[in-house]
Protein backbone atom coordinates (compact mmCIF):
# COMPACT_ATOMS: atom_id res chain seq x y z
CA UNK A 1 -56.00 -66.29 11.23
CA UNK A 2 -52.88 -67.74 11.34
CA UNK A 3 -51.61 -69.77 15.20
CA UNK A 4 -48.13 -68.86 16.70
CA UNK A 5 -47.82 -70.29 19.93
CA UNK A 6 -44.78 -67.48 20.82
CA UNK A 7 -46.26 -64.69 19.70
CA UNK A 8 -50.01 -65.34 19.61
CA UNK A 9 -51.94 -64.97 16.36
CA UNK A 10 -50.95 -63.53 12.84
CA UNK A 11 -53.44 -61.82 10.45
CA UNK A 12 -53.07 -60.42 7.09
CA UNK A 13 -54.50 -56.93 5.99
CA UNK A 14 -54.42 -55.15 3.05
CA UNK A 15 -55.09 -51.56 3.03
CA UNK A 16 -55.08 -48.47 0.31
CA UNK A 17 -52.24 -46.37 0.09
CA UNK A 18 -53.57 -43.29 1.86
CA UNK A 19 -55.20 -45.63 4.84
CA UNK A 20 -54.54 -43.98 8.41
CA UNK A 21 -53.03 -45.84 11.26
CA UNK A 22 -56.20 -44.89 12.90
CA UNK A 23 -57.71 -47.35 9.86
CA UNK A 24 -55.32 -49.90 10.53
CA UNK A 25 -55.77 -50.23 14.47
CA UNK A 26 -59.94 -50.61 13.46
CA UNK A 27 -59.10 -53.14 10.63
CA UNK A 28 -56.70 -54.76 12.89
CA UNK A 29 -59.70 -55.18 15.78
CA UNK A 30 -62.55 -56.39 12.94
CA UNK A 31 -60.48 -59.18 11.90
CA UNK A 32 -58.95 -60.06 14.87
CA UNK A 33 -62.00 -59.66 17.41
CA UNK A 34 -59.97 -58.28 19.63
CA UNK A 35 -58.76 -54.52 20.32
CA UNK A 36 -55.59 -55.35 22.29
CA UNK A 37 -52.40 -54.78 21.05
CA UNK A 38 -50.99 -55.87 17.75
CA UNK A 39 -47.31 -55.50 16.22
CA UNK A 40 -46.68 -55.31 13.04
CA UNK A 41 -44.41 -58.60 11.74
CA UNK A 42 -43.96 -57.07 7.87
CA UNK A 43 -45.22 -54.03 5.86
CA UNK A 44 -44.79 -54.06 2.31
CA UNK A 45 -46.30 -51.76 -0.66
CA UNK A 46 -47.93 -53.23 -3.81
CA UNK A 47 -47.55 -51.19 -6.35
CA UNK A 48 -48.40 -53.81 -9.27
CA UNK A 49 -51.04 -52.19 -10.22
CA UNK A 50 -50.74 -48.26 -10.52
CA UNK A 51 -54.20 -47.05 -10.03
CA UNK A 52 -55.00 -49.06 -6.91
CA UNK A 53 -51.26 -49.00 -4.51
CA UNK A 54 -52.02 -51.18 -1.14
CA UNK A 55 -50.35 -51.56 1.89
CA UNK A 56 -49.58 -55.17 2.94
CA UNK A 57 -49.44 -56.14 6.55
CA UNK A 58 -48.62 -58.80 8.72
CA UNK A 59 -50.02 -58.66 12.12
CA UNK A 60 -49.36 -60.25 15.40
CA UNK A 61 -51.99 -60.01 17.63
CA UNK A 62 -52.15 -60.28 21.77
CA UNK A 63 -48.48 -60.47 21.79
CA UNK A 64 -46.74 -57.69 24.01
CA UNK A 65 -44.83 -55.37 21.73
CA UNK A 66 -41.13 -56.29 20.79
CA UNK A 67 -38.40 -54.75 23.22
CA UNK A 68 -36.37 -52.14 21.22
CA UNK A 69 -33.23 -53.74 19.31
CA UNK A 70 -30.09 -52.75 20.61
CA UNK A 71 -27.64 -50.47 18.50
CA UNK A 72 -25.09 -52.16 16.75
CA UNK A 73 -21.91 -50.86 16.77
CA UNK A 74 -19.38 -51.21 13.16
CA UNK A 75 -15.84 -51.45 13.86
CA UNK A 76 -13.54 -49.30 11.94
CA UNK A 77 -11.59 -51.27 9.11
CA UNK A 78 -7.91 -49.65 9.05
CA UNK A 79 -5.87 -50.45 5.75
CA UNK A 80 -2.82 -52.11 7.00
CA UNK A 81 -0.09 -49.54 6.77
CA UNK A 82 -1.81 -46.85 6.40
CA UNK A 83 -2.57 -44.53 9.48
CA UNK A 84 -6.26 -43.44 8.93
CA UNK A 85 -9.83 -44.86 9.06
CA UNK A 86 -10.93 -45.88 5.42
């Protein structure tokens, strides 16, 4: 288990495929020794080797969840002369 002063601590998991979040959240509390909350830092899919697909996770654990990020807003690039949007 991995130290991160501003977020707490960071675990790895691996997981099959088909695992359940329900799966994850017990993983999650074996390695961890805790059941509190967790936030997932990164969640990537192996697929290197066909038969056997895994989910990859990284874990922060006893940090309070992320707020929401706001909605970024694009502006509207106008061709110069021309009277519409592009």
């Amino acid at each position: 288990m991995k130290k991160n002063s501003s977020i707490g601590s960071e675990i790895e998991i691996t997981l099959p495929a088909e695992a359940s979040p329900e799966e994850l959240r017990r993983t999650v509390a074996r390695k961890s020794g805790s059941s509190g909350p967790f936030r997932i830092i990164r969640q990537s899919l192996d697929a290197r080797h066909k038969p056997d697909i895994r989910w990859n996770y990284r874990i922060a654990v006893g940090s309070p969840p992320a707020p929401p990020e706001p909605e970024r807003v694009l502006p509207v690039i106008r061709k110069r002369g021309a009277g519409r949007a592009v």
